[in-house]
PDB file of N, CA and C in Angstrom:
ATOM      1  N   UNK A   1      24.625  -5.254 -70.501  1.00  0.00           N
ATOM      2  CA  UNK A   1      25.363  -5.805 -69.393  1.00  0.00           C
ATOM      3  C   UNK A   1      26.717  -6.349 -69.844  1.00  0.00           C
ATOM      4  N   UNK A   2      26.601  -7.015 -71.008  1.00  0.00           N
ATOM      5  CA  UNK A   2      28.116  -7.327 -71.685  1.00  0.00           C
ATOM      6  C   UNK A   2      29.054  -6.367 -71.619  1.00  0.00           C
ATOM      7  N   UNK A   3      28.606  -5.460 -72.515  1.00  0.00           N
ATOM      8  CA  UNK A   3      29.472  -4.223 -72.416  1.00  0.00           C
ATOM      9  C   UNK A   3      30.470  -3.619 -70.765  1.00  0.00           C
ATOM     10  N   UNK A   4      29.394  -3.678 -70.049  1.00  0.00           N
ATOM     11  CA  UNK A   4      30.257  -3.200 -68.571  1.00  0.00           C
ATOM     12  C   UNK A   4      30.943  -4.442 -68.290  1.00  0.00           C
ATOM     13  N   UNK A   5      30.770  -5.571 -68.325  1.00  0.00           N
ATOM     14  CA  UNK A   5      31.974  -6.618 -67.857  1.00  0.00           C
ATOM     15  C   UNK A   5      32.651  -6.587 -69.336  1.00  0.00           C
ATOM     16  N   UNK A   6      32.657  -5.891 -70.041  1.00  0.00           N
ATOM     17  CA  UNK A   6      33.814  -6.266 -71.325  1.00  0.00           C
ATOM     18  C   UNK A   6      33.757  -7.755 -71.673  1.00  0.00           C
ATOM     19  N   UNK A   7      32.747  -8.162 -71.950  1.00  0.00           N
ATOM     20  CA  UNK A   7      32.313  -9.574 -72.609  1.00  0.00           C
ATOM     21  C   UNK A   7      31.643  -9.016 -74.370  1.00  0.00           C
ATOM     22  N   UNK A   8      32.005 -10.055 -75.206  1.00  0.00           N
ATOM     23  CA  UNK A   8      31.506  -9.974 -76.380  1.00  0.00           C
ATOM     24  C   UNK A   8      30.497 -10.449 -76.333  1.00  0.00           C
ATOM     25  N   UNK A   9      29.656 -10.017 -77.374  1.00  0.00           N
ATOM     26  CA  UNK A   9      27.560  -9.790 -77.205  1.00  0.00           C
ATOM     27  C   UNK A   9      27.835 -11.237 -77.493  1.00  0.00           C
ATOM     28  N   UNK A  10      28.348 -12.089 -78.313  1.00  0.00           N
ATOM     29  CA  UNK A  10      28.154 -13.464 -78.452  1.00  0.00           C
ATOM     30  C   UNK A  10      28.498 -14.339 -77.190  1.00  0.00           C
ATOM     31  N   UNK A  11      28.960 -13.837 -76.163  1.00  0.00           N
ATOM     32  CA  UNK A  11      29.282 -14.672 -75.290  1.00  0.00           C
ATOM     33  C   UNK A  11      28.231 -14.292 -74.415  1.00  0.00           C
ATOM     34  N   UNK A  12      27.697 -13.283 -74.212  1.00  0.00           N
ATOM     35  CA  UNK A  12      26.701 -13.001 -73.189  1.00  0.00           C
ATOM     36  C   UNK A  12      25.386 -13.587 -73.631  1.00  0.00           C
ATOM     37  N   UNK A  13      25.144 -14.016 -74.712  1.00  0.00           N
ATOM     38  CA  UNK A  13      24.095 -14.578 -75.666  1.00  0.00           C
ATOM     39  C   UNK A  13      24.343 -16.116 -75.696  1.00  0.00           C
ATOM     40  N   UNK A  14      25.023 -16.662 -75.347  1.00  0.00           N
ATOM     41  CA  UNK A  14      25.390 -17.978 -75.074  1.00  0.00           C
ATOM     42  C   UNK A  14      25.890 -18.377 -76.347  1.00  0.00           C
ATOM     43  N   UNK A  15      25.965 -17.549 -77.496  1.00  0.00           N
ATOM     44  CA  UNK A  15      26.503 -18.054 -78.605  1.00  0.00           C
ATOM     45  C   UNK A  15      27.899 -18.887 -78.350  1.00  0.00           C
ATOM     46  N   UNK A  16      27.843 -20.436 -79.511  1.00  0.00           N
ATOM     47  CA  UNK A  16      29.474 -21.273 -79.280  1.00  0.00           C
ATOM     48  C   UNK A  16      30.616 -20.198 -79.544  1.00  0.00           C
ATOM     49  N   UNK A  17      31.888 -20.428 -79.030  1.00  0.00           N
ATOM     50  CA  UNK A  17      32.832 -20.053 -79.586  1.00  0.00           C
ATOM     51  C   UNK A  17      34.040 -20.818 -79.966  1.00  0.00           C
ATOM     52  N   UNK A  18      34.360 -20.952 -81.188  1.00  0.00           N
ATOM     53  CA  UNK A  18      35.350 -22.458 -81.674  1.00  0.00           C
ATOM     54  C   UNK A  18      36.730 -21.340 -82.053  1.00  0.00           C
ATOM     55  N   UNK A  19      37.858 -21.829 -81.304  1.00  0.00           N
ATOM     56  CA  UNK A  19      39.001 -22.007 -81.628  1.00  0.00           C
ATOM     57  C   UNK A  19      40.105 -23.018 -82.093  1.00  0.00           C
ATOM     58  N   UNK A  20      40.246 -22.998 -83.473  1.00  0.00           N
ATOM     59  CA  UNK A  20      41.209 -23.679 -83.715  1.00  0.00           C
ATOM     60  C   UNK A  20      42.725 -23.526 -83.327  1.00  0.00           C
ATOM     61  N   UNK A  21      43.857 -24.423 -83.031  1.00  0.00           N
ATOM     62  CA  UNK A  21      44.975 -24.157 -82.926  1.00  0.00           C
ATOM     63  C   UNK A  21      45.726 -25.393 -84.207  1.00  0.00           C
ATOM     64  N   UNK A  22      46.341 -24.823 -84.837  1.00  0.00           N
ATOM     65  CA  UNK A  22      46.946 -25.560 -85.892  1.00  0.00           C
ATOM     66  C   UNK A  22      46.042 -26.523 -86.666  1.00  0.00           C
ATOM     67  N   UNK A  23      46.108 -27.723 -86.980  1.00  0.00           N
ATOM     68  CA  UNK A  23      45.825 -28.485 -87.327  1.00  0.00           C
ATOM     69  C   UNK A  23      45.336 -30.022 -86.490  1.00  0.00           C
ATOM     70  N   UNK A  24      45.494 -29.374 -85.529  1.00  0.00           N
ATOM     71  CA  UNK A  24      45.371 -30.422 -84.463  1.00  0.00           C
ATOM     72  C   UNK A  24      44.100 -30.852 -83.300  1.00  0.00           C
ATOM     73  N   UNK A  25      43.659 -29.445 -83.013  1.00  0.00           N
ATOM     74  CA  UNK A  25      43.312 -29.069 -81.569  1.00  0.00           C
ATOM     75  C   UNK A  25      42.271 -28.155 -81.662  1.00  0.00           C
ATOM     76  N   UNK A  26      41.012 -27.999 -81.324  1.00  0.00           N
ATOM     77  CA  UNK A  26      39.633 -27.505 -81.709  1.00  0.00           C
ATOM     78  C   UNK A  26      38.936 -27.196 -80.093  1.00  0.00           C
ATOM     79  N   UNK A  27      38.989 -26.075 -79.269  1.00  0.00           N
ATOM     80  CA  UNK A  27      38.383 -25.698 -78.539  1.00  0.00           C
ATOM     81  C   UNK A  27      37.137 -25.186 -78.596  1.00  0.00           C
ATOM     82  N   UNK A  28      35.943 -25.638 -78.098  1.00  0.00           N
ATOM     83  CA  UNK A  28      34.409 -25.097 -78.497  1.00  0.00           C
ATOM     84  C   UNK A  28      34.076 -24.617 -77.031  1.00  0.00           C
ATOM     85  N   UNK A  29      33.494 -23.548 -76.593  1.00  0.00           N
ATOM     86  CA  UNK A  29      32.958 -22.988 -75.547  1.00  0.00           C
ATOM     87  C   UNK A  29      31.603 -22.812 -76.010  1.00  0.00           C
ATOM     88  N   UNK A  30      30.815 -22.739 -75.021  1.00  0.00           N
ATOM     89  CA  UNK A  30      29.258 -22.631 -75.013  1.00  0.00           C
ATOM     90  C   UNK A  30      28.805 -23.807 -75.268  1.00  0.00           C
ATOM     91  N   UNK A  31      29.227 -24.853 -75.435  1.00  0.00           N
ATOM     92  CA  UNK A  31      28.736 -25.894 -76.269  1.00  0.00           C
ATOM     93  C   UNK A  31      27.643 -26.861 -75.125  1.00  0.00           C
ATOM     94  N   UNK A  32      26.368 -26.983 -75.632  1.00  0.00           N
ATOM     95  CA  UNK A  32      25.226 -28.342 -75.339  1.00  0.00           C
ATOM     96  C   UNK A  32      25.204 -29.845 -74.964  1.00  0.00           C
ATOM     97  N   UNK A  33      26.784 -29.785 -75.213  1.00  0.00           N
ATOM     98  CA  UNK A  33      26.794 -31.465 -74.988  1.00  0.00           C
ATOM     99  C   UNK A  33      27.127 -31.962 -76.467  1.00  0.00           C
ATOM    100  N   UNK A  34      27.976 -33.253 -76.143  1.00  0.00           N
ATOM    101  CA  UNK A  34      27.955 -34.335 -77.316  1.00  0.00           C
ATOM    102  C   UNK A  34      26.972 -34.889 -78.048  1.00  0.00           C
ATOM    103  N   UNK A  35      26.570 -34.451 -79.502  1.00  0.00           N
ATOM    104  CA  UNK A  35      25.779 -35.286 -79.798  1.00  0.00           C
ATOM    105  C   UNK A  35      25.708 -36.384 -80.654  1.00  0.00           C
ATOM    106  N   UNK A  36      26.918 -36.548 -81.210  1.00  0.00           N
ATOM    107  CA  UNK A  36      27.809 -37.641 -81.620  1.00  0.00           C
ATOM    108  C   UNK A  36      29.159 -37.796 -81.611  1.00  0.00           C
ATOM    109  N   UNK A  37      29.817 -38.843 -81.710  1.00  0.00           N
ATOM    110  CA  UNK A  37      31.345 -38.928 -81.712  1.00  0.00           C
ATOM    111  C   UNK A  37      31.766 -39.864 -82.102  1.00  0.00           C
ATOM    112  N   UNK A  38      32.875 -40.053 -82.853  1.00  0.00           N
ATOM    113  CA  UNK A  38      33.479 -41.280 -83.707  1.00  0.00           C
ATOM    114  C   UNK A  38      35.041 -40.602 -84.051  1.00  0.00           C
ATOM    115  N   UNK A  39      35.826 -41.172 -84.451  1.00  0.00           N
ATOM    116  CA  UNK A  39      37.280 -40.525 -84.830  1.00  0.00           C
ATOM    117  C   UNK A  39      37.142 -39.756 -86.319  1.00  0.00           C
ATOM    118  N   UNK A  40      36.049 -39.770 -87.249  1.00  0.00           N
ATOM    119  CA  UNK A  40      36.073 -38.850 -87.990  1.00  0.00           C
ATOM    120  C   UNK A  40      35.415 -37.473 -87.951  1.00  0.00           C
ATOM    121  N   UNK A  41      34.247 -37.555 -86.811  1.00  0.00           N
ATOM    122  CA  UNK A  41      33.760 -36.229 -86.646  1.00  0.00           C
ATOM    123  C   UNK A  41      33.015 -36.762 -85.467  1.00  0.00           C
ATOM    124  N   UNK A  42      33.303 -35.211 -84.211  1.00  0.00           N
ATOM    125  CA  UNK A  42      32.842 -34.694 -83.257  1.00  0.00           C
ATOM    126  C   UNK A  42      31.985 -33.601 -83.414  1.00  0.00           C
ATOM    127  N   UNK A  43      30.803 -34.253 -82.798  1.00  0.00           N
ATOM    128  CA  UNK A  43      29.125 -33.047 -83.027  1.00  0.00           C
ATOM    129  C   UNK A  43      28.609 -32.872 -81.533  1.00  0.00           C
ATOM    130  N   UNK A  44      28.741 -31.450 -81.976  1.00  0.00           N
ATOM    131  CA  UNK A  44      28.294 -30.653 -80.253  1.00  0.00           C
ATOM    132  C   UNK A  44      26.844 -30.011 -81.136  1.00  0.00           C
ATOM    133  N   UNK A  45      26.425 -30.106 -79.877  1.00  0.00           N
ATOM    134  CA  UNK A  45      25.267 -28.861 -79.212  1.00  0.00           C
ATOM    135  C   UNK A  45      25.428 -27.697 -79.437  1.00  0.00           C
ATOM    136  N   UNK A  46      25.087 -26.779 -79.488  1.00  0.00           N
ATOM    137  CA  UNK A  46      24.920 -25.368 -79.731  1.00  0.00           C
ATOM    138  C   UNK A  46      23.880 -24.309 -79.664  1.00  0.00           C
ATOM    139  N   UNK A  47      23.429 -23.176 -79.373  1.00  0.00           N
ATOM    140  CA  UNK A  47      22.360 -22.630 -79.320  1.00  0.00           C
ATOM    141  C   UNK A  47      22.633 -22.135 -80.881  1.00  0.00           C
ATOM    142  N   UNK A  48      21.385 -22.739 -81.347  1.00  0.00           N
ATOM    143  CA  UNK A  48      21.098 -22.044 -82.963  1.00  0.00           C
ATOM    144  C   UNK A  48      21.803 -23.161 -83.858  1.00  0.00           C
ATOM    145  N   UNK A  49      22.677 -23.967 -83.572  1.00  0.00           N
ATOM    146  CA  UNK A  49      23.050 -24.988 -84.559  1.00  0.00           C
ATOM    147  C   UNK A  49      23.960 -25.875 -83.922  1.00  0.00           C
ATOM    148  N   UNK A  50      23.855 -26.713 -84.651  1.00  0.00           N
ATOM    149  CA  UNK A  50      25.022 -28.099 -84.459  1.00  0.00           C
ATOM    150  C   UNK A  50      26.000 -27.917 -84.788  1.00  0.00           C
ATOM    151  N   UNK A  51      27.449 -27.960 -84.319  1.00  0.00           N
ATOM    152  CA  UNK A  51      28.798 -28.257 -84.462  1.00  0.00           C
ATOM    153  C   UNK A  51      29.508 -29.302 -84.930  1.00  0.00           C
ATOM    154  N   UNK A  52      30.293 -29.835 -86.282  1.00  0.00           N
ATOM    155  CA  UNK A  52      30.790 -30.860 -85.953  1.00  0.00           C
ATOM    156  C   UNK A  52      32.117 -30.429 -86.921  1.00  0.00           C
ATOM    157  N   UNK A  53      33.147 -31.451 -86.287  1.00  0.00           N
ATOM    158  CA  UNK A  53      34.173 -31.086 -86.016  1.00  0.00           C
ATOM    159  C   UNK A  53      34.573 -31.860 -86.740  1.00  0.00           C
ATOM    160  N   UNK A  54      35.597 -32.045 -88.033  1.00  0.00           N
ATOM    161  CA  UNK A  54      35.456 -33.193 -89.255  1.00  0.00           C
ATOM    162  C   UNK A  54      37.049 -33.428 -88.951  1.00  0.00           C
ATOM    163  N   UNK A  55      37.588 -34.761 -89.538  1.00  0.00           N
ATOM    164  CA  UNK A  55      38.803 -34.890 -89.280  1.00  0.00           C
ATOM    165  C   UNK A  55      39.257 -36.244 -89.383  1.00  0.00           C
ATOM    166  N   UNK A  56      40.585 -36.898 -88.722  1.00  0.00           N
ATOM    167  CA  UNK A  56      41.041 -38.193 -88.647  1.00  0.00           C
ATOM    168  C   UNK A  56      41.535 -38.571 -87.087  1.00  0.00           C
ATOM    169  N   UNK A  57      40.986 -39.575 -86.901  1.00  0.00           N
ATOM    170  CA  UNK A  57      42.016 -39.829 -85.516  1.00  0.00           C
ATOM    171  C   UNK A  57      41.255 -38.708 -84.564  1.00  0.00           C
ATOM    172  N   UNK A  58      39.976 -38.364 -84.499  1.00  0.00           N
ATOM    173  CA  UNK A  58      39.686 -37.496 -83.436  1.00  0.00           C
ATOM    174  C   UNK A  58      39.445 -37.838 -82.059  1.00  0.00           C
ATOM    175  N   UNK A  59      39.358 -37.359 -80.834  1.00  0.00           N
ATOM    176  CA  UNK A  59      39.597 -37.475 -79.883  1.00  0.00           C
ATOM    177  C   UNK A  59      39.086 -36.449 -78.884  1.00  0.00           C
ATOM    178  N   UNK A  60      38.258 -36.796 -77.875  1.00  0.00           N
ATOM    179  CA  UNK A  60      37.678 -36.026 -76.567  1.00  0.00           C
ATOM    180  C   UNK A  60      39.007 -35.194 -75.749  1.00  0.00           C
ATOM    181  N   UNK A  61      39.539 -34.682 -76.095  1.00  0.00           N
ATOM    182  CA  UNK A  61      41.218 -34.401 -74.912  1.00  0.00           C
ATOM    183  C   UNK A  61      40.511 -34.040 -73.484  1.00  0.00           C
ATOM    184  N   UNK A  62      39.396 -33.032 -73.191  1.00  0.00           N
ATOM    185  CA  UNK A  62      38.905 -32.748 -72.150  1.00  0.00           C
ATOM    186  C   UNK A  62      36.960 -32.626 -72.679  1.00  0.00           C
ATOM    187  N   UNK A  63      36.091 -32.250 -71.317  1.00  0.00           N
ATOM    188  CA  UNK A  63      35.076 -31.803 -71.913  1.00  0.00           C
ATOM    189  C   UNK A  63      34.391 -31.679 -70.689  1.00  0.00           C
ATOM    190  N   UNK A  64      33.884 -30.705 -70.254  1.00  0.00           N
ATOM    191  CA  UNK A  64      33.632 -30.144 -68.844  1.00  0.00           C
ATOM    192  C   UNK A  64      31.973 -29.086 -69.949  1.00  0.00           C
ATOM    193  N   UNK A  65      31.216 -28.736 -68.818  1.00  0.00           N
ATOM    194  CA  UNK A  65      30.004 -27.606 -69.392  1.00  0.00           C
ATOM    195  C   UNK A  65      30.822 -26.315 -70.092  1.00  0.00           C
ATOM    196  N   UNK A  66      31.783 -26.343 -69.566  1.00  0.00           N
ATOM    197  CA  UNK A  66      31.777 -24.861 -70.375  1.00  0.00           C
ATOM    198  C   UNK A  66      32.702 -25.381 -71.391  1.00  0.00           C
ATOM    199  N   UNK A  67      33.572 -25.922 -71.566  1.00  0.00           N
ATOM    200  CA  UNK A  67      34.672 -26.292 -72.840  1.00  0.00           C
ATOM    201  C   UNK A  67      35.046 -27.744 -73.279  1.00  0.00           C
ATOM    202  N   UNK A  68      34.605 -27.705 -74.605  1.00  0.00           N
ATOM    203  CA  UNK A  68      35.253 -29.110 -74.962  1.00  0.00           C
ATOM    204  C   UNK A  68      36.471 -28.804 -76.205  1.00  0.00           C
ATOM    205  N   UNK A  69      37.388 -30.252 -75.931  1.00  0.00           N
ATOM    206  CA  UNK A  69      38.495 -29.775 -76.015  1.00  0.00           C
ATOM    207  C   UNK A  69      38.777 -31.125 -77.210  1.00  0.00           C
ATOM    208  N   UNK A  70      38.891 -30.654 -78.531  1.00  0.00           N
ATOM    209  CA  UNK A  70      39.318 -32.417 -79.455  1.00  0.00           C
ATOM    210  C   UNK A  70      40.120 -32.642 -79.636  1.00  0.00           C
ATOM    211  N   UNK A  71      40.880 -33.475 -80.183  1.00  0.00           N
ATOM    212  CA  UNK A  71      42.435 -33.539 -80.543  1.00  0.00           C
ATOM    213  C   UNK A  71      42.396 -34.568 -81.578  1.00  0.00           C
ATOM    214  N   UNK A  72      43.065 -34.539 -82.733  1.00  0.00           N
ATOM    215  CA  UNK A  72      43.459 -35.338 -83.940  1.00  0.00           C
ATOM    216  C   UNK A  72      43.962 -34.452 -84.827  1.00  0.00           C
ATOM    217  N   UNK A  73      43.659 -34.939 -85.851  1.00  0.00           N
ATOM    218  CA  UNK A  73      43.650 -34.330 -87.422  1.00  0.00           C
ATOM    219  C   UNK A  73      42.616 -33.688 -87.677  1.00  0.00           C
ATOM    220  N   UNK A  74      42.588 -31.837 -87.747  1.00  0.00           N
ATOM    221  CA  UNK A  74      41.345 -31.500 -87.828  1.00  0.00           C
ATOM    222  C   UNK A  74      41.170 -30.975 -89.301  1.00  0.00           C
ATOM    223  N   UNK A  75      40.056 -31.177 -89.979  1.00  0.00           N
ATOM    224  CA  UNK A  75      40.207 -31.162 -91.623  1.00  0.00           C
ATOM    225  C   UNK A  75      38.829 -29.789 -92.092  1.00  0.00           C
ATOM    226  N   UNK A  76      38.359 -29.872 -90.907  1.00  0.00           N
ATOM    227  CA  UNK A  76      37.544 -28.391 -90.937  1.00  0.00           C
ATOM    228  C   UNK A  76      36.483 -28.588 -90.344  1.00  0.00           C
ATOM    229  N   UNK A  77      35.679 -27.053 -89.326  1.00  0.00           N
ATOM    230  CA  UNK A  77      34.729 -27.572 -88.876  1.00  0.00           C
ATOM    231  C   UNK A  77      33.161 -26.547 -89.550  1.00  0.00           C
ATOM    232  N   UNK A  78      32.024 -27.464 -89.649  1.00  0.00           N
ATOM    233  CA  UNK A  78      31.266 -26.967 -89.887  1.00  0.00           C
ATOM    234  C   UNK A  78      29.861 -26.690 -89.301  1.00  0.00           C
ATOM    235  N   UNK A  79      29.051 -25.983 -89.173  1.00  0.00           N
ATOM    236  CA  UNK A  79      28.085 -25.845 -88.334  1.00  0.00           C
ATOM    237  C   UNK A  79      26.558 -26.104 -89.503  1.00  0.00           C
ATOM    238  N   UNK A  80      25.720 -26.572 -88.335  1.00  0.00           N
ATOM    239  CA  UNK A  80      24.559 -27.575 -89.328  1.00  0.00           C
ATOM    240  C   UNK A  80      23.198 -26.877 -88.677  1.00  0.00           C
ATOM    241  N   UNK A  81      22.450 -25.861 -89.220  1.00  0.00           N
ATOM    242  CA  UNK A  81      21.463 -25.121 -88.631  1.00  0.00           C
ATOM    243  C   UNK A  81      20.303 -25.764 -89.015  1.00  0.00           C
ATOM    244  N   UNK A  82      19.245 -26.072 -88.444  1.00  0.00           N
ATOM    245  CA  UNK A  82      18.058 -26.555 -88.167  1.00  0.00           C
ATOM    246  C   UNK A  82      17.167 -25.993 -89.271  1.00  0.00           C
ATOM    247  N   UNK A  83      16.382 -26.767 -90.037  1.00  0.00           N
ATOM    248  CA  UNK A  83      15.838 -25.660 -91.302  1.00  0.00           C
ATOM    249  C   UNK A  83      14.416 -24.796 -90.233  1.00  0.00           C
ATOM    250  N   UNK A  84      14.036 -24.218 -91.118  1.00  0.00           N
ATOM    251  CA  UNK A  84      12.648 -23.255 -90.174  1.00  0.00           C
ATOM    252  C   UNK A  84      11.560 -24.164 -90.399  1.00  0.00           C
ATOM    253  N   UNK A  85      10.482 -24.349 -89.121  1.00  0.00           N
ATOM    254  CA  UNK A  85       9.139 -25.240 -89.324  1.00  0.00           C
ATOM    255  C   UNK A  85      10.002 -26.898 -89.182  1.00  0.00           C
ATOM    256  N   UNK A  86      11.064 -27.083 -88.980  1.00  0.00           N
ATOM    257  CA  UNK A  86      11.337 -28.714 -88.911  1.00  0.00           C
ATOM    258  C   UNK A  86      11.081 -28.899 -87.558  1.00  0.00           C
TER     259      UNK A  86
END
């Protein structure tokens, strides 16, 4: 079904999708919700793993079900997968 609407299999799969823009600005789609937040790192939800978003000075800019939107100093983001049997 992806294929005929020209959607990528990860988006039709609910997989996240994180865009960075510079150094600043971290767009996550698909994302579960906040599951922590502080100005050094923002942690989303995800199907299949946790998101968090490492940095200085971070910041909510927007955050609606389908996109959340951070803003600071972003210093890299990494994803935190659930071990098997936990």
């Amino acid at each position: 079904m992806s294929q005929t609407l020209g959607l990528p299999l990860e988006y039709a799969a609910g997989l996240p999708k994180v865009e960075l823009e510079g150094f600043t600005l971290a767009r996550v789609e698909c994302h579960r919700g906040v599951l922590q937040y502080c100005t050094e790192y923002v942690e989303l939800g995800s199907k299949g793993a946790r998101i968090r978003i490492n940095g200085s000075g971070l910041g909510l800019k927007s955050l609606s079900p389908e996109l959340a939107v951070i803003c600071g100093r972003i210093k890299g983001v990494e994803y935190i997968f659930e071990e098997d049997g936990a």
